[in-house]
C-alpha atoms as a PDB file:
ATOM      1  CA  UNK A   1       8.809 -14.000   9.102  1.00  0.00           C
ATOM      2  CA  UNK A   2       9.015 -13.613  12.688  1.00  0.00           C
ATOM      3  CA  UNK A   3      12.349 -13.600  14.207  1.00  0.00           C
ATOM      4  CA  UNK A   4      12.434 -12.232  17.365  1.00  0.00           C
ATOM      5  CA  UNK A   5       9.403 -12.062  19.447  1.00  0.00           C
ATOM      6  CA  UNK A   6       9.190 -10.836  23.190  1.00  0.00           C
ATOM      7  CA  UNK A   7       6.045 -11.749  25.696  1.00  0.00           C
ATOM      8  CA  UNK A   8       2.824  -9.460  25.646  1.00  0.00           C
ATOM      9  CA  UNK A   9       3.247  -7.130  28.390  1.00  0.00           C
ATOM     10  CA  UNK A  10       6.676  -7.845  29.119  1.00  0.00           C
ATOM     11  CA  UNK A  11       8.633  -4.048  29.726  1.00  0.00           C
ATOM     12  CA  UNK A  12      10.228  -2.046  27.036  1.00  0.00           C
ATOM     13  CA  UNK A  13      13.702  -3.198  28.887  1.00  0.00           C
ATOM     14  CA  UNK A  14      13.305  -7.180  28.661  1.00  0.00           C
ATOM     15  CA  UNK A  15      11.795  -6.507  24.803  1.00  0.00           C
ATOM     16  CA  UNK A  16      15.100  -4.269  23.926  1.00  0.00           C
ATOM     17  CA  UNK A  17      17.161  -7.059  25.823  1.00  0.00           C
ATOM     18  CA  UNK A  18      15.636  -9.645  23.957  1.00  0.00           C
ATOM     19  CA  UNK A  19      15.751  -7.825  20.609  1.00  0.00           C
ATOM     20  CA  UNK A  20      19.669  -6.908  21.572  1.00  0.00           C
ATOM     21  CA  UNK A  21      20.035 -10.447  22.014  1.00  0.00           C
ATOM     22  CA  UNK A  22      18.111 -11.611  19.094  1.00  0.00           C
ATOM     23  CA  UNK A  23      20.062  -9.708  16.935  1.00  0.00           C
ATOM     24  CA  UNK A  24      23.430 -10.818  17.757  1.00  0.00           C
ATOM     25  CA  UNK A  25      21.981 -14.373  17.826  1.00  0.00           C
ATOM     26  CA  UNK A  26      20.860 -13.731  14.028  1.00  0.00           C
ATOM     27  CA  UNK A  27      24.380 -11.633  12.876  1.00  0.00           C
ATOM     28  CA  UNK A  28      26.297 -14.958  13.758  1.00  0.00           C
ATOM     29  CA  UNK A  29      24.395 -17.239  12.681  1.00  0.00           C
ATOM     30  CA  UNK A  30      24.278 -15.732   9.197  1.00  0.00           C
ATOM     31  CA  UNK A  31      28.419 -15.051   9.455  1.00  0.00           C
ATOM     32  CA  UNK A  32      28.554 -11.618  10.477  1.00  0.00           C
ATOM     33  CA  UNK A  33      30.561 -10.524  12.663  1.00  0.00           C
ATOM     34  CA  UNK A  34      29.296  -8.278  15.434  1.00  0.00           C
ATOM     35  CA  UNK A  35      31.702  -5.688  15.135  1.00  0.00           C
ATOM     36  CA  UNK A  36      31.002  -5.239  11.714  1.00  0.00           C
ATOM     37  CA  UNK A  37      27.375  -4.083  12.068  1.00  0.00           C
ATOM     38  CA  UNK A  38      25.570  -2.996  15.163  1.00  0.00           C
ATOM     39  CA  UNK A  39      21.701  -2.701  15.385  1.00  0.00           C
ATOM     40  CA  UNK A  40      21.773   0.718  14.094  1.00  0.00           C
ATOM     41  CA  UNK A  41      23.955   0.481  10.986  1.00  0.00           C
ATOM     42  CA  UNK A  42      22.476  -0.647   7.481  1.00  0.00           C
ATOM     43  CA  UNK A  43      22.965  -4.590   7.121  1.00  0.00           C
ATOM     44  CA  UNK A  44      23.532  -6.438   3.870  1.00  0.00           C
ATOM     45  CA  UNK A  45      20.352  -6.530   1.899  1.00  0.00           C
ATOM     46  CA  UNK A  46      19.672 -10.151   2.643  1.00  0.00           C
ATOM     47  CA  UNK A  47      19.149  -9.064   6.242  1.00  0.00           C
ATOM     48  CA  UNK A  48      17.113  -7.509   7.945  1.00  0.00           C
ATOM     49  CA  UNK A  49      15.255  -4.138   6.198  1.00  0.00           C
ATOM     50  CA  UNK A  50      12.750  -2.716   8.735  1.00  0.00           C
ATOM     51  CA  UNK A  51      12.346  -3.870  12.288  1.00  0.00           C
ATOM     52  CA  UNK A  52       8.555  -3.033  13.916  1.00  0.00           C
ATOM     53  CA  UNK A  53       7.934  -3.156  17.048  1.00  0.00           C
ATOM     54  CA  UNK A  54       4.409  -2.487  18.998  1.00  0.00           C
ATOM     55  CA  UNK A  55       2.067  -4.300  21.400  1.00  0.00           C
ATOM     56  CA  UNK A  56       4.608  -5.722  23.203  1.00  0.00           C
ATOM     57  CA  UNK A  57       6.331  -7.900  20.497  1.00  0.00           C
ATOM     58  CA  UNK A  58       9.149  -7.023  18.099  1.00  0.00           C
ATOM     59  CA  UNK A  59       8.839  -8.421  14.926  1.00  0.00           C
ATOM     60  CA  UNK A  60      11.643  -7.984  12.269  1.00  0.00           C
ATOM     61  CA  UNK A  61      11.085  -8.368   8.896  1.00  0.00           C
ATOM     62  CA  UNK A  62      13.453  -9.004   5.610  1.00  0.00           C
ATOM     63  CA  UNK A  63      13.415  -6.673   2.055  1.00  0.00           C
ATOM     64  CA  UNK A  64       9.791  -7.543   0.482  1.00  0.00           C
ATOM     65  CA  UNK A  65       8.302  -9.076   3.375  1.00  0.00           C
ATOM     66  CA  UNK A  66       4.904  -7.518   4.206  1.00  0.00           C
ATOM     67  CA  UNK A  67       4.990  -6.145   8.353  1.00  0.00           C
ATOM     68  CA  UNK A  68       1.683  -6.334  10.161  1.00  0.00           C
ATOM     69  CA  UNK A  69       1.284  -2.607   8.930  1.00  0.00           C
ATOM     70  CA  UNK A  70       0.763  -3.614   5.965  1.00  0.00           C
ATOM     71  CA  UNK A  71       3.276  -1.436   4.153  1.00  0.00           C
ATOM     72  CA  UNK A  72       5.778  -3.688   2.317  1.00  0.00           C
ATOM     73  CA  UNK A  73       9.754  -3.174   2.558  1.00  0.00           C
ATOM     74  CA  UNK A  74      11.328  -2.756  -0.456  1.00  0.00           C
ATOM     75  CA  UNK A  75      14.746  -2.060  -2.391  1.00  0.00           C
ATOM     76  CA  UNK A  76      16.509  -2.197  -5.289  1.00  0.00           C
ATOM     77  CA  UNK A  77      16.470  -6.098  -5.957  1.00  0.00           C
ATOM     78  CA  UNK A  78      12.696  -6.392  -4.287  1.00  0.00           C
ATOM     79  CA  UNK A  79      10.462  -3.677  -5.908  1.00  0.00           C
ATOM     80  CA  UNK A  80      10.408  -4.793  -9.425  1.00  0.00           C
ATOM     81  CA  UNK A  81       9.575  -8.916  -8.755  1.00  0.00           C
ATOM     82  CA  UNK A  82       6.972  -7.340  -6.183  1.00  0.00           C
ATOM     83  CA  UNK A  83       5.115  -4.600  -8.725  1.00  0.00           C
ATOM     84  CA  UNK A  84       5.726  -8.017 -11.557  1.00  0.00           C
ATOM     85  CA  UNK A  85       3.780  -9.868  -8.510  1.00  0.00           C
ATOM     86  CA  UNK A  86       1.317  -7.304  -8.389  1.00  0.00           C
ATOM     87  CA  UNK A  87      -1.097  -8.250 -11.107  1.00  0.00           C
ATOM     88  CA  UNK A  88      -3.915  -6.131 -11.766  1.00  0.00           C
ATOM     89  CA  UNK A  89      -3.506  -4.943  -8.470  1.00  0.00           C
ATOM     90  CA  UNK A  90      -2.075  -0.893  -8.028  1.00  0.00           C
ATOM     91  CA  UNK A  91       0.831  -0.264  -6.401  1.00  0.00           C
ATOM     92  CA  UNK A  92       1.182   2.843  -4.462  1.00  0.00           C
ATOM     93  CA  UNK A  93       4.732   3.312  -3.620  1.00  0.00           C
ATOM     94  CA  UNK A  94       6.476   5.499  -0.595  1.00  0.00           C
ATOM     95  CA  UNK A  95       9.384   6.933  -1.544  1.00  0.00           C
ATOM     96  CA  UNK A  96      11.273   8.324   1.597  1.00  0.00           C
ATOM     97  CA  UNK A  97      14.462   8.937   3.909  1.00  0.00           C
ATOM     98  CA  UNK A  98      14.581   8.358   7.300  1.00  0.00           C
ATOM     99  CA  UNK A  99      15.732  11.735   8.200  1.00  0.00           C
ATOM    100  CA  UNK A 100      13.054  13.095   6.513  1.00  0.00           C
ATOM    101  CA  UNK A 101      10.384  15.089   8.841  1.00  0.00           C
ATOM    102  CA  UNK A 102       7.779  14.681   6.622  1.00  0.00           C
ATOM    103  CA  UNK A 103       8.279  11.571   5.616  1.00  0.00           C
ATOM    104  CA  UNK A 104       7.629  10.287   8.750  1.00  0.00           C
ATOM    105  CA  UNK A 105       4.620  12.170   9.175  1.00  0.00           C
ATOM    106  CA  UNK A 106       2.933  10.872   6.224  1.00  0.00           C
ATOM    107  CA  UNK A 107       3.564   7.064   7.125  1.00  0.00           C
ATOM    108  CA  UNK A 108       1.003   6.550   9.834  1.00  0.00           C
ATOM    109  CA  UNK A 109      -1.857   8.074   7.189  1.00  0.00           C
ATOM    110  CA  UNK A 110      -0.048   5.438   4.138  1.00  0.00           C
ATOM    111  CA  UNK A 111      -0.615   2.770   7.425  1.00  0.00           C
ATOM    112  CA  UNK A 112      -4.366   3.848   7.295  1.00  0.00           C
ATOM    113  CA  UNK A 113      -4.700   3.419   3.335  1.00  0.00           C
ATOM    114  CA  UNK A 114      -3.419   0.231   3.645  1.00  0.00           C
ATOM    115  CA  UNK A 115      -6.249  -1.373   6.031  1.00  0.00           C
ATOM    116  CA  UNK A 116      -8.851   0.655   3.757  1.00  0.00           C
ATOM    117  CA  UNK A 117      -7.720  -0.340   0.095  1.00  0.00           C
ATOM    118  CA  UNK A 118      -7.298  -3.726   0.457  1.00  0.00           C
ATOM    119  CA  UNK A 119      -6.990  -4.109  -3.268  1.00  0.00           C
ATOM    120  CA  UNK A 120      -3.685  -1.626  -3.503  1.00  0.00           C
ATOM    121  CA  UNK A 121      -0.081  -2.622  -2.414  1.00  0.00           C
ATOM    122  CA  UNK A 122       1.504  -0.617  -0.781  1.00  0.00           C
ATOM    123  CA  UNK A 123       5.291  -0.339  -0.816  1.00  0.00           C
ATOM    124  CA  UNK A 124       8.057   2.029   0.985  1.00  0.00           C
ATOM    125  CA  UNK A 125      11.642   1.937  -0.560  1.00  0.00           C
ATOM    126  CA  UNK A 126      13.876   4.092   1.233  1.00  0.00           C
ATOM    127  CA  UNK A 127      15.775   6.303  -0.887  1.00  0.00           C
ATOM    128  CA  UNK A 128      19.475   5.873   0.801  1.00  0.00           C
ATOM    129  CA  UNK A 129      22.451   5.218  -1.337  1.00  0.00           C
ATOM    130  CA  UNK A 130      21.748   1.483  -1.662  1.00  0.00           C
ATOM    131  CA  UNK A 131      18.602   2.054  -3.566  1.00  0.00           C
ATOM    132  CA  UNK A 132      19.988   5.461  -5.002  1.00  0.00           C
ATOM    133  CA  UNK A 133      20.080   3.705  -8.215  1.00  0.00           C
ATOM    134  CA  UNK A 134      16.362   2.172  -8.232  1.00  0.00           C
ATOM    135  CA  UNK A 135      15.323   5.843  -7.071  1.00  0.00           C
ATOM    136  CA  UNK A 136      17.340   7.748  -9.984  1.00  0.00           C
ATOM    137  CA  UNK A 137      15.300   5.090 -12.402  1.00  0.00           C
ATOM    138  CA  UNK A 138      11.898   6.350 -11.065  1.00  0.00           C
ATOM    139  CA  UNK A 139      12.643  10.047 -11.098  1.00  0.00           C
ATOM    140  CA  UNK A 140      12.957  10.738  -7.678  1.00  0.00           C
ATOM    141  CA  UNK A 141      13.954  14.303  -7.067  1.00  0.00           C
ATOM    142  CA  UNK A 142      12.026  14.953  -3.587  1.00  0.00           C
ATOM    143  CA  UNK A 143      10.937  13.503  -0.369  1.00  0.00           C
ATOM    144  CA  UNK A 144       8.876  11.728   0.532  1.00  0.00           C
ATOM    145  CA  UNK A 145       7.077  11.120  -3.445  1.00  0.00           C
ATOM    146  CA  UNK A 146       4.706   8.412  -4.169  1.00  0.00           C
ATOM    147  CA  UNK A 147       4.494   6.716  -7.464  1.00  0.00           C
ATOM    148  CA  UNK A 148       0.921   4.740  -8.355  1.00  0.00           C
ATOM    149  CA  UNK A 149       1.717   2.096 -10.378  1.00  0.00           C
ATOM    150  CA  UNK A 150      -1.131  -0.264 -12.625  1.00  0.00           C
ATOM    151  CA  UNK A 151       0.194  -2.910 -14.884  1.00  0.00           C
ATOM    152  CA  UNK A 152       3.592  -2.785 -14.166  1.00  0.00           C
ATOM    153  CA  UNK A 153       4.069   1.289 -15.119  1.00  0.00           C
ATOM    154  CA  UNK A 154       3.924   4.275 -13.538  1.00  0.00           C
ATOM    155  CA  UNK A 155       0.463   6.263 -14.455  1.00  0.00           C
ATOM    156  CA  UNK A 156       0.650   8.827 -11.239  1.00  0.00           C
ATOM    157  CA  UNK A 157       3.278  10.687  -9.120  1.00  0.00           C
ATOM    158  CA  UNK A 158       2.609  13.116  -5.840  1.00  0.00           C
ATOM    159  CA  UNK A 159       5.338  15.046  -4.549  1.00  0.00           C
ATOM    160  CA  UNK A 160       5.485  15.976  -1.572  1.00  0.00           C
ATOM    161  CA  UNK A 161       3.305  14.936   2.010  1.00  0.00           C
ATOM    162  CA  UNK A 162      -0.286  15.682  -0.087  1.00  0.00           C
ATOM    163  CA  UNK A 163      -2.444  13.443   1.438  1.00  0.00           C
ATOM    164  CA  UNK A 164      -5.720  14.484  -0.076  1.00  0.00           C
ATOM    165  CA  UNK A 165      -3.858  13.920  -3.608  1.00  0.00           C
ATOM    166  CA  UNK A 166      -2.780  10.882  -2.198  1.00  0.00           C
ATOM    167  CA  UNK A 167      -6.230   9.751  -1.881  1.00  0.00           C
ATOM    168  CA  UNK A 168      -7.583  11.270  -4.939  1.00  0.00           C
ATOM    169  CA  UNK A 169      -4.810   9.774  -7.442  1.00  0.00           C
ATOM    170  CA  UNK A 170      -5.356   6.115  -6.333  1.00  0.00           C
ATOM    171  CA  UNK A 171      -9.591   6.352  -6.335  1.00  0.00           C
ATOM    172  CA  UNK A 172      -8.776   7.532  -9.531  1.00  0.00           C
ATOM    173  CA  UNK A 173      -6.514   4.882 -10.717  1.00  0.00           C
ATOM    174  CA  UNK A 174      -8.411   1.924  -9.143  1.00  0.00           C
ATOM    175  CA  UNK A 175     -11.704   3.134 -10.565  1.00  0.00           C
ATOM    176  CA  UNK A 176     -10.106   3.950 -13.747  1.00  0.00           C
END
C-alpha cells in the first residue's frame, strides 16, 4: 500500500518534503493530531510500521504489509494471523531493536534470503515495548534472534548475527 510516492530522480530534499508533507497529510486525515506524533515517534499500531525509502520513491507501509524488500512488518496483533497465513510455507522471523548494531547489520543479508527462498516468509518484529509482550511469548532474551517456524510452531532458534546458521537452519527445515 503505497502512500506517499515522490518522482524518480527527484532530490533527496523534494522526496523528504514530500514525505514531510505526506505524513502530516495522513496524521489528519486519520485524526491525529500533529503535535501528538512527529515522523520520528512510534504511531498507533494501525499506522504506519516501517517506512522504506530507495530509488527515488518513498514507500510507507502498515504492520503486516510486505515492503518491496520483501521482509514483512510485523507486531504483536500481525505475527500470529501472518505465521496462521503461512501454510506449509516456513517462516523465518527477525527479531530485533533498532538501536541494535548488529541488528542492522544482519538485515541487508535477511533482504538477500528473501529474493533467494522464495518459498520462506520472512518476518521482522521489532522487539520495543509494544511488542514486549509477543517477544516475552517467544523467548526472546537477545538481539537480533531468529525463530524458523513450520506449521505454525517454532522448530529452530539462532541467537545472535550467525548468518551461516542462518542459512543452514532453514535448508534444513525446508528440506526437512
Amino acid at each position: 500500500m503505497a502512500l506517499l510516492a515522490s518522482t524518480p530522480g527527484a532530490g533527496a530534499t523534494a522526496t523528504a518534503a514530500a514525505a514531510a508533507t505526506s505524513l502530516g497529510a495522513l496524521k489528519s486525515s486519520l485524526g491525529v493530531a500533529r503535535s501528538s506524533c512527529s515522523s520520528r515517534s512510534l504511531w498507533p499500531k494501525t499506522l504506519v510500521a516501517a517506512m522504506q525509502q530507495g530509488s527515488g520513491s518513498t514507500t510507507v507501509v502498515t504492520s503486516g504489509q510486505s515492503s518491496s524488500s520483501g521482509v514483512t512488518e510485523v507486531d504483536k496483533d500481525s505475527f500470529w494471523p501472518l505465521v496462521d497465513g503461512a501454510g506449509d510455507k516456513v517462516v523465518v522471523l527477525d527479531m530485533y531493536t533498532q538501536w541494535c548494531g548488529p541488528c542492522k547489520m544482519m538485515f541487508p543479508k535477511i533482504v538477500e534470503l528473501s529474493s533467494r527462498y522464495s518459498d520462506v516468509m520472512f518476518l521482522k518484529l521489532d522487539c520495543n515495548q509494544e511488542n514486549k509482550p509477543l517477544a516475552k511469548e517467544l523467548g526472546i532474551r537477545v538481539v537480533p534472534t531468529f525463530k524458523i517456524l513450520k506449521h505454525k510452531k517454532i522448530v529452530a532458534e539462532i541467537a545472535g548475527a550467525k548468518f551461516d546458521d542462518l542459512v543452514r537452519t532453514i535448508d534444513t527445515v525446508r528440506t526437512g
